[in-house]
N, C-alpha and C. Protein backbone atom coordinates (compact mmCIF):
# COMPACT_ATOMS: atom_id res chain seq x y z
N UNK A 1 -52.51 43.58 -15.06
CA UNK A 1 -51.68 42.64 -14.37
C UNK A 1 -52.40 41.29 -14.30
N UNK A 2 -51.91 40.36 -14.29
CA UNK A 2 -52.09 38.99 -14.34
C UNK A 2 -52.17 38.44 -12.87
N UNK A 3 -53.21 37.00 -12.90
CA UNK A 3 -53.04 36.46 -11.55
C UNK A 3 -52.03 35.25 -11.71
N UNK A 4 -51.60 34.62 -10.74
CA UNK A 4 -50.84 33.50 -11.11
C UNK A 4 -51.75 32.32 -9.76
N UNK A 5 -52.60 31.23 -10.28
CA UNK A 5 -52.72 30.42 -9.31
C UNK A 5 -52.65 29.15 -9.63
N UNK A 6 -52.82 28.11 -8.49
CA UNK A 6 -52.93 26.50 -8.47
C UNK A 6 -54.04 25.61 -8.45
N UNK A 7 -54.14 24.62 -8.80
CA UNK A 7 -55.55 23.70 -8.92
C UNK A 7 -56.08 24.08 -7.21
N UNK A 8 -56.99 23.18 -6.99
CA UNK A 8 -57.16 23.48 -5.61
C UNK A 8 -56.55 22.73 -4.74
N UNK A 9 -56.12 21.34 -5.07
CA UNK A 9 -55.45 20.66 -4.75
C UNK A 9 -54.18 20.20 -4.91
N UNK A 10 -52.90 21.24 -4.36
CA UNK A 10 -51.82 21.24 -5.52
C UNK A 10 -50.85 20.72 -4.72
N UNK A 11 -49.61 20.37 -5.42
CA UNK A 11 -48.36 19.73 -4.40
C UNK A 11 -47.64 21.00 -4.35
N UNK A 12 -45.72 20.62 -3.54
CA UNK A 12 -45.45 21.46 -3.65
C UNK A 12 -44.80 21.76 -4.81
N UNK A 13 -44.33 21.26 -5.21
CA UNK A 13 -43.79 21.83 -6.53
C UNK A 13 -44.42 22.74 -7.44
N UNK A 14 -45.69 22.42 -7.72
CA UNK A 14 -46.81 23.08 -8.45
C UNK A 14 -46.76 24.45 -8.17
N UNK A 15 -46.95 24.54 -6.40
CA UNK A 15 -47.22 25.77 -6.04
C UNK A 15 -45.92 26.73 -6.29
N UNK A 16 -44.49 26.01 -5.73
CA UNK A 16 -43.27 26.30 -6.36
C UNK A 16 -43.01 26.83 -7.22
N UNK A 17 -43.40 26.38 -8.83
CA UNK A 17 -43.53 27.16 -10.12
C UNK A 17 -44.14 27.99 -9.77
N UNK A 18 -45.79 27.81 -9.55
CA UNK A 18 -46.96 28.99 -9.96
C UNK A 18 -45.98 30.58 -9.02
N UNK A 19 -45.52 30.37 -8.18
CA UNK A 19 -45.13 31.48 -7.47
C UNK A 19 -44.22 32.16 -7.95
N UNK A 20 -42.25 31.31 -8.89
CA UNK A 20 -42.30 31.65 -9.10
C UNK A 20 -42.37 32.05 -10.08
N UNK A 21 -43.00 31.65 -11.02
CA UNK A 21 -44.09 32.41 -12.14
C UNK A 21 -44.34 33.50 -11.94
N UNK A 22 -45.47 33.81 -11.18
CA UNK A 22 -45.88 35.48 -10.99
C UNK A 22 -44.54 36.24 -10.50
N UNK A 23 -43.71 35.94 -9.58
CA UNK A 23 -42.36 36.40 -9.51
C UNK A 23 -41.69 37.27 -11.19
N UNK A 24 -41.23 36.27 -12.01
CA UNK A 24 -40.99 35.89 -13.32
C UNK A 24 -41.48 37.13 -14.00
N UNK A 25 -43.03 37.28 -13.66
CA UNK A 25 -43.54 37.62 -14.57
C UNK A 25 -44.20 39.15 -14.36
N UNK A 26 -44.19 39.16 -12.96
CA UNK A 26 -44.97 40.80 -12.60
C UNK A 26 -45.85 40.61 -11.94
N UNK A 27 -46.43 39.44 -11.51
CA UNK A 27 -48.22 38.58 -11.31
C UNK A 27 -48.26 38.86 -10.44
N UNK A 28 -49.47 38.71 -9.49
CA UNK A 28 -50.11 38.72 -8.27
C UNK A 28 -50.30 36.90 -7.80
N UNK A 29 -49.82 36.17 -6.97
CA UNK A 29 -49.87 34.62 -7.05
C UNK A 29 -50.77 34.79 -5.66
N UNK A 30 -51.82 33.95 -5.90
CA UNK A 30 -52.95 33.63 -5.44
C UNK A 30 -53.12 32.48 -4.98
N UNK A 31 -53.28 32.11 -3.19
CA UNK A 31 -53.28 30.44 -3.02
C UNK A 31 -54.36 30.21 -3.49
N UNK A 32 -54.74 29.38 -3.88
CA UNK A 32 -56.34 28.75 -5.08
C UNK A 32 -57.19 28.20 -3.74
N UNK A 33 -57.15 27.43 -2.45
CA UNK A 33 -57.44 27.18 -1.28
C UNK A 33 -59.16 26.90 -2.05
N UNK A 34 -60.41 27.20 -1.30
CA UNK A 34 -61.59 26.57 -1.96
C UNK A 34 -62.15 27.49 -2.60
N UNK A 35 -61.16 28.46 -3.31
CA UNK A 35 -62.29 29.70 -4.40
C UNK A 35 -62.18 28.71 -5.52
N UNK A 36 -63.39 28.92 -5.98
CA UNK A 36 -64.08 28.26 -8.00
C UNK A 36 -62.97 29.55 -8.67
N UNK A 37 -62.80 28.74 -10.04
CA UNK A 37 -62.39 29.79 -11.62
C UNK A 37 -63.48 30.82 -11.46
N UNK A 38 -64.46 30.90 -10.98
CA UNK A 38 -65.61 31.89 -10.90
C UNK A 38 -64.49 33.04 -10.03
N UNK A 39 -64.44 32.98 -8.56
CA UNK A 39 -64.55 33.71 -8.07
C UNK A 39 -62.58 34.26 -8.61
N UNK A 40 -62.53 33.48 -9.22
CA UNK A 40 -60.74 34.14 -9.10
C UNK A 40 -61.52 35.32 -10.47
N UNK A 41 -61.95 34.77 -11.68
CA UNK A 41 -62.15 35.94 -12.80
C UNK A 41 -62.38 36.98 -12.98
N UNK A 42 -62.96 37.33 -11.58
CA UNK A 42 -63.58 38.35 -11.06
C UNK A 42 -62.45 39.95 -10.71
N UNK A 43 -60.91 38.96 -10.56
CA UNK A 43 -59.67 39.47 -9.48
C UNK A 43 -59.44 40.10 -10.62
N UNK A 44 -58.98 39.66 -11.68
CA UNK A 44 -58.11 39.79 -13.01
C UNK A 44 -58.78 39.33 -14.20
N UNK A 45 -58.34 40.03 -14.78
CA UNK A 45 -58.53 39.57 -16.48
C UNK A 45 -58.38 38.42 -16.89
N UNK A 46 -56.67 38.19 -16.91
CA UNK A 46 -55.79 37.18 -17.50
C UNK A 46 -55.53 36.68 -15.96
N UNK A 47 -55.06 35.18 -16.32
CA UNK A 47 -54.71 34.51 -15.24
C UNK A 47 -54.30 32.90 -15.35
N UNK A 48 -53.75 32.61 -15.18
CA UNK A 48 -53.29 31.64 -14.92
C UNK A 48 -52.99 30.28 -14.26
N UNK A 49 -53.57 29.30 -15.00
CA UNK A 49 -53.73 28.24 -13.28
C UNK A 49 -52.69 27.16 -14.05
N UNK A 50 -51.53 26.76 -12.53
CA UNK A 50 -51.32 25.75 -12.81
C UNK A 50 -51.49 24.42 -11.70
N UNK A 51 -51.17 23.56 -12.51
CA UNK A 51 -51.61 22.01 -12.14
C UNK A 51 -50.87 20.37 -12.67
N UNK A 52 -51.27 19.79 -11.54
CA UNK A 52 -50.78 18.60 -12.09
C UNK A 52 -51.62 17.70 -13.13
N UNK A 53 -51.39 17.27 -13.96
CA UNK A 53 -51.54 16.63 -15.00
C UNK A 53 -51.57 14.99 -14.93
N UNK A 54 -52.19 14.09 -15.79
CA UNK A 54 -51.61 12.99 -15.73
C UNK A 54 -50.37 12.36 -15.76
N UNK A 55 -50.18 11.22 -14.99
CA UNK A 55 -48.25 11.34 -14.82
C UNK A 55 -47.52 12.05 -14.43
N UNK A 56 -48.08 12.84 -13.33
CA UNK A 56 -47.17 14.34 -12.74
C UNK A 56 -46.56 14.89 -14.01
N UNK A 57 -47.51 14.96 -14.83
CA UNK A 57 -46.80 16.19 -15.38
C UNK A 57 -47.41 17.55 -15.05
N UNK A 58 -47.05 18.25 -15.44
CA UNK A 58 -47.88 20.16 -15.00
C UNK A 58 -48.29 20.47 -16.32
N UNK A 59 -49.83 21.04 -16.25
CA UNK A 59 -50.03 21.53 -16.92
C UNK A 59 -50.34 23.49 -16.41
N UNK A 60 -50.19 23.87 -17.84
CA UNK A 60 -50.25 25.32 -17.94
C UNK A 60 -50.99 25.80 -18.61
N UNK A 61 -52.47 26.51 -17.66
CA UNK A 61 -53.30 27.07 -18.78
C UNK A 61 -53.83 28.73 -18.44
N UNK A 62 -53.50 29.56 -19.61
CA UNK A 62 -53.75 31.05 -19.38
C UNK A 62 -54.72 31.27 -20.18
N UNK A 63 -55.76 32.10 -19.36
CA UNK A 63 -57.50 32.63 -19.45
C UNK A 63 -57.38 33.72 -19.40
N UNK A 64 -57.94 34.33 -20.44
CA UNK A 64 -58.34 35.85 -20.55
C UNK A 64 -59.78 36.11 -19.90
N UNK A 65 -60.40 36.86 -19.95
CA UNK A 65 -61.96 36.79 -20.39
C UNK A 65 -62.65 35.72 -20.80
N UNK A 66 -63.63 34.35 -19.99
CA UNK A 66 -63.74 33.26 -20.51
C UNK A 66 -63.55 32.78 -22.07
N UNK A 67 -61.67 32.94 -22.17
CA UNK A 67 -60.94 32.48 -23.45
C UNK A 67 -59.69 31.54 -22.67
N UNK A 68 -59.65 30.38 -23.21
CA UNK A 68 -58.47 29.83 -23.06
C UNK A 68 -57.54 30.20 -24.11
N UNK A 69 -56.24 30.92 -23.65
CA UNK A 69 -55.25 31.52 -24.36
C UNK A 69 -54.14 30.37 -25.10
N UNK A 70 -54.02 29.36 -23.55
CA UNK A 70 -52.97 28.73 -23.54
C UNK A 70 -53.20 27.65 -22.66
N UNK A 71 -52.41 26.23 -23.85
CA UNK A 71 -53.10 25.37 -22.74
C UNK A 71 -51.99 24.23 -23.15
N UNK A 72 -50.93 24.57 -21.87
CA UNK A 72 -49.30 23.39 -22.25
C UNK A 72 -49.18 22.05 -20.90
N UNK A 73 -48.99 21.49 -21.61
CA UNK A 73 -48.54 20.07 -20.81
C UNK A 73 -47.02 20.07 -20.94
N UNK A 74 -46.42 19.83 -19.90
CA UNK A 74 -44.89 20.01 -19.85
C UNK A 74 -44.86 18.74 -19.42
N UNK A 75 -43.50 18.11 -20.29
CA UNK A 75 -43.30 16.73 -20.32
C UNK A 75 -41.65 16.66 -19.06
N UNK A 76 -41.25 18.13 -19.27
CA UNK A 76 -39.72 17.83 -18.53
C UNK A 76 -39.53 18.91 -17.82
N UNK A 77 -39.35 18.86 -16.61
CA UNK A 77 -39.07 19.98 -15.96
C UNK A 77 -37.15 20.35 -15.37
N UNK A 78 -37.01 21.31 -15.89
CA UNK A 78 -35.48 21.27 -15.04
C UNK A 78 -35.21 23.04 -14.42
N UNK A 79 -35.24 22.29 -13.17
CA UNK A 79 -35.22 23.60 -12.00
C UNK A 79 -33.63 23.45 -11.81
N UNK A 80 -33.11 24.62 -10.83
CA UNK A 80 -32.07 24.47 -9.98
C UNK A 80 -31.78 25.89 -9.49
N UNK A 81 -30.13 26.37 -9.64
CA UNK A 81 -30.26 27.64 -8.85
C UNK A 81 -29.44 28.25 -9.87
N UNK A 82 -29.39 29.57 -10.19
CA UNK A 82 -28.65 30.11 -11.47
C UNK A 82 -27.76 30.88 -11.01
N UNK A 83 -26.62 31.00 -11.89
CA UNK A 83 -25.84 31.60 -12.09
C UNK A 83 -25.44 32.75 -12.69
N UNK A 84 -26.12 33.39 -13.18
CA UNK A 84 -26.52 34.74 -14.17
C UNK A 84 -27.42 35.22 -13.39
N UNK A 85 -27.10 37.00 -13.60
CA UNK A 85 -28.36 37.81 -13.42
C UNK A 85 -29.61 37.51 -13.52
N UNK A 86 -30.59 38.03 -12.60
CA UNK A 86 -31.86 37.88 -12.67
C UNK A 86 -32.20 38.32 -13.66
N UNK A 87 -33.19 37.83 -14.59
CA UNK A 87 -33.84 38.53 -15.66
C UNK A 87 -35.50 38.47 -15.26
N UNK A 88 -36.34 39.32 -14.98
CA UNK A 88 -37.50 39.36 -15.06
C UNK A 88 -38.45 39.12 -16.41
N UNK A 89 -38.90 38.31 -16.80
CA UNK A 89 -39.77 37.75 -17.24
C UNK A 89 -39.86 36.36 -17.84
N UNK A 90 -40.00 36.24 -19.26
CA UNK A 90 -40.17 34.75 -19.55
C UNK A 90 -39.26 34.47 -21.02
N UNK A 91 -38.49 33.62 -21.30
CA UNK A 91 -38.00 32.55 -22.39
C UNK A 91 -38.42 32.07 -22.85
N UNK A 92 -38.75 31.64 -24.16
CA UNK A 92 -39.64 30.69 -24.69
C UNK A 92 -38.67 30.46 -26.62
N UNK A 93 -39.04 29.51 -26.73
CA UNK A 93 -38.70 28.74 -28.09
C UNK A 93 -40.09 28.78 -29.33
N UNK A 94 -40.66 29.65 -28.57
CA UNK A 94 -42.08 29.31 -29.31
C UNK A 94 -43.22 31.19 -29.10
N UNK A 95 -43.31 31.28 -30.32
CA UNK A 95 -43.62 32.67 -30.27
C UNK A 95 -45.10 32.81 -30.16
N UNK A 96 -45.78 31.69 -30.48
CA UNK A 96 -47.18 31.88 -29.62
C UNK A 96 -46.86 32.24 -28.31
N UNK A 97 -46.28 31.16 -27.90
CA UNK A 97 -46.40 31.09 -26.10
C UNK A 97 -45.81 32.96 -25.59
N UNK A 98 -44.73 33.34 -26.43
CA UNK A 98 -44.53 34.64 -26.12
C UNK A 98 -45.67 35.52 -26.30
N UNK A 99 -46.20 35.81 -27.43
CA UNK A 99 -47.43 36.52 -27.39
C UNK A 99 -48.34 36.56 -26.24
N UNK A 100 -48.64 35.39 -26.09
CA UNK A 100 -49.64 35.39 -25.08
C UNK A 100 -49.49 35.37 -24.12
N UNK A 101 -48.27 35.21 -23.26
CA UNK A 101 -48.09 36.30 -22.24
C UNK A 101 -47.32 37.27 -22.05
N UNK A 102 -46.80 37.72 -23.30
CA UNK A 102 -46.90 39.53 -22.83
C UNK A 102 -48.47 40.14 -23.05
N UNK A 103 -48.94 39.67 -23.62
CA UNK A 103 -50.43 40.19 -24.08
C UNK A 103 -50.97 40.37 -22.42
N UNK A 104 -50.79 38.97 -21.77
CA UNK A 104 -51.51 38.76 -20.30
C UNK A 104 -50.70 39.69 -19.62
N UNK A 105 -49.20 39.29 -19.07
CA UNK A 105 -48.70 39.90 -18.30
C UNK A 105 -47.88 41.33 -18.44
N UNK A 106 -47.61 41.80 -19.94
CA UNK A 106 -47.07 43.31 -20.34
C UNK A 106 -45.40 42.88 -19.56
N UNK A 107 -45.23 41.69 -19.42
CA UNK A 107 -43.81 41.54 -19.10
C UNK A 107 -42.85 40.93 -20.68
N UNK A 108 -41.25 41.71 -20.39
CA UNK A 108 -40.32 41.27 -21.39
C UNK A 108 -40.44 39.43 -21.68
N UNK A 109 -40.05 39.28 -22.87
CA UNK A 109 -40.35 38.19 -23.42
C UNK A 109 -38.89 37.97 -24.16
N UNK A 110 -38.51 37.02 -24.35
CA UNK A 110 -37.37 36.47 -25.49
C UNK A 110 -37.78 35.42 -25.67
N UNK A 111 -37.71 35.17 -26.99
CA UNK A 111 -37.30 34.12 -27.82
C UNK A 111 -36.40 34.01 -28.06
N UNK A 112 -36.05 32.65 -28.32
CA UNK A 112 -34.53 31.60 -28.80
C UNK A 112 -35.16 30.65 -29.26
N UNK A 113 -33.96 29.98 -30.05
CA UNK A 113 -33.75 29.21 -31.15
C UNK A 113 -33.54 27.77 -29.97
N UNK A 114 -34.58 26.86 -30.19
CA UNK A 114 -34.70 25.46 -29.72
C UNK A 114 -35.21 24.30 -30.69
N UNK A 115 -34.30 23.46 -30.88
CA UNK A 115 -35.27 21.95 -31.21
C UNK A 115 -36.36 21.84 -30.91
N UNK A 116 -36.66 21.97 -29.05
CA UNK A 116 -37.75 21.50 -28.85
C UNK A 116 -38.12 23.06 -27.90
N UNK A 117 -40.12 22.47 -28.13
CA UNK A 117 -40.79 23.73 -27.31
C UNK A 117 -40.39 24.04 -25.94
N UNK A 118 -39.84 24.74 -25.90
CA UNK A 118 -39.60 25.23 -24.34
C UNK A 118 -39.66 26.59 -24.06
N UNK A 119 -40.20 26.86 -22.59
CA UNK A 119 -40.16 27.69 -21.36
C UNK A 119 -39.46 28.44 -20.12
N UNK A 120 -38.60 29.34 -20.19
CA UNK A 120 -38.13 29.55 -18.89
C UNK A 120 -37.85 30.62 -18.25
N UNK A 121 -37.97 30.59 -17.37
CA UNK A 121 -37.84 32.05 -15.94
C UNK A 121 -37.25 31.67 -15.24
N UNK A 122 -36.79 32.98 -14.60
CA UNK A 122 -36.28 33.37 -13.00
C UNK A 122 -36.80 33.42 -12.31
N UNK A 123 -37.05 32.47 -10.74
CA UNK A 123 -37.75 32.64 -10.12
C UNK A 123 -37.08 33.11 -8.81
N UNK A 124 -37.62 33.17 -7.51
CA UNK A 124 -36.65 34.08 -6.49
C UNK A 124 -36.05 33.13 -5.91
N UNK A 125 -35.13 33.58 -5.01
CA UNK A 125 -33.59 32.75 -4.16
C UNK A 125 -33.16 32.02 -5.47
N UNK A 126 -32.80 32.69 -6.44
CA UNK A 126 -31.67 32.44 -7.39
C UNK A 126 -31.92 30.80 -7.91
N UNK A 127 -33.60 30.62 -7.82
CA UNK A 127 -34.29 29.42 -8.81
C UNK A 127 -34.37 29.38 -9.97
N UNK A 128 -34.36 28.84 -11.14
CA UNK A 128 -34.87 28.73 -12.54
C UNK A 128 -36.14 27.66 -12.98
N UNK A 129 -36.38 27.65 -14.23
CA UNK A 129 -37.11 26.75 -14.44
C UNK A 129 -37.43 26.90 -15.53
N UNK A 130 -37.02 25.50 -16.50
CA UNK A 130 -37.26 25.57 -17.61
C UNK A 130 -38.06 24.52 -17.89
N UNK A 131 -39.01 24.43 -18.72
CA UNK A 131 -39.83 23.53 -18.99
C UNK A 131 -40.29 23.05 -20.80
N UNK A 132 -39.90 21.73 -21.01
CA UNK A 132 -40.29 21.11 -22.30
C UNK A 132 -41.66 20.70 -22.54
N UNK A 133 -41.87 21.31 -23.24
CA UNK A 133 -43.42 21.19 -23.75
C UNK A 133 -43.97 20.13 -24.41
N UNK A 134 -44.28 19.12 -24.09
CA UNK A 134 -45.36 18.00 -24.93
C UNK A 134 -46.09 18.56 -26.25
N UNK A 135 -46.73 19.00 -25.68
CA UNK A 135 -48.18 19.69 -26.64
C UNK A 135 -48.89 20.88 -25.80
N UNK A 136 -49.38 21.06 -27.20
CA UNK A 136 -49.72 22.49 -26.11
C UNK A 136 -51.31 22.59 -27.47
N UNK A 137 -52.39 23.24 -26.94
CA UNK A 137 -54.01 23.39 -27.18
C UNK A 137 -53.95 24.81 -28.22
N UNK A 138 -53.71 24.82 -29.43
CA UNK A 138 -53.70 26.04 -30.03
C UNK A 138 -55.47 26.60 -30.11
N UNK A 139 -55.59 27.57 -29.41
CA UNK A 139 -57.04 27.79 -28.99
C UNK A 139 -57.54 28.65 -30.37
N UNK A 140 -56.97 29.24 -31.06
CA UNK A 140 -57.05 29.92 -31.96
C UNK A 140 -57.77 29.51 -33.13
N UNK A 141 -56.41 28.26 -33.50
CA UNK A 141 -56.94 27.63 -34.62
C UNK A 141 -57.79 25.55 -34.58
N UNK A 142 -58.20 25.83 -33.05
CA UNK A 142 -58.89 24.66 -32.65
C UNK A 142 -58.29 23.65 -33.05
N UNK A 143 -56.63 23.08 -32.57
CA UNK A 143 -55.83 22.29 -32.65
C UNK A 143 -55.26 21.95 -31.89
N UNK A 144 -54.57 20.48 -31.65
CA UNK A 144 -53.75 19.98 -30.59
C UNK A 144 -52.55 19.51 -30.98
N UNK A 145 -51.55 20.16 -30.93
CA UNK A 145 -50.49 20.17 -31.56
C UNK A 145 -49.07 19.36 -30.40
C-alpha cells in the first residue's frame, strides 16, 4: 500500500487533492506536519508527495525505495462534483503514469485516448479531479519531457 502526503507547508487545495488521492487510490494520506522524506520512507515503500510548484501549479512526485518514479507538474486543474458512479482508482492519457501507479498503489488503472497528458480520480463527497500535465521527469530514461 502506498502513502499519500503534502510538502510541509501546503495550502488547502494541495492537501484537498493529496487526500483525495489516497481516497482514489487505496492510500494511507498522511498530514506531512514537521516529519523529513526520511521519516515518512520508513511508513511505506511507495509514496507520494504532493506540492505546490512555481506559479501555483502542483506538482506530483511518486518514490519507491530512494527512486523517483514520477515527477508531473500540472499546468490545469479541473475539480468539481460528479455525476457518475464512483470509480476507485486513477485515469490517465498516458501509460507511464498508469504503470507507475498501479505498480505503487495495486489500484485499477484506465487509460484513454487524449490530445493532451492527463490525470483523473474520484475523490470523496462526489469530488473529481482531473489534471493536465505540463511535463512530467521520465526517471527511467533521464529526460524532461
Amino acid at each position: 500500500m502506498a502513502l499519500v502526503t503534502t510538502s510541509r507547508r501546503s495550502t488547502p487545495l494541495v492537501r484537498k487533492i493529496a487526500k483525495d488521492l489516497a481516497f482514489a487510490t487505496g492510500s494511507t494520506y498522511l498530514s506531512r506536519g514537521k516529519s523529513g522524506i526520511r521519516d515518512i520512507e520508513h511508513i511505506s515503500s511507495y509514496y507520494f508527495v504532493i506540492s505546490e510548484f512555481r506559479n501555483s501549479r502542483i506538482r506530483i512526485q511518486l518514490f519507491s525505495p530512494e527512486v523517483l518514479l514520477l515527477d508531473l507538474v500540472v499546468v490545469d486543474i479541473q475539480s468539481g462534483i460528479r455525476d457518475w458512479p464512483l470509480f476507485r482508482g486513477v485515469r490517465t492519457s498516458n501509460e507511464l503514469y498508469a504503470k507507475s501507479i498501479k505498480k505503487a498503489c495495486s489500484c485499477e488503472t484506465l487509460l484513454f485516448e487524449s490530445e493532451l497528458d492527463a490525470i483523473s480520480y474520484d475523490g470523496q463527497q462526489k469530488r473529481y479531479h482531473t489534471f493536465i500535465v505540463e511535463r512530467y521527469y521520465d526517471v527511467k530514461n533521464d529526460v524532461k519531457k
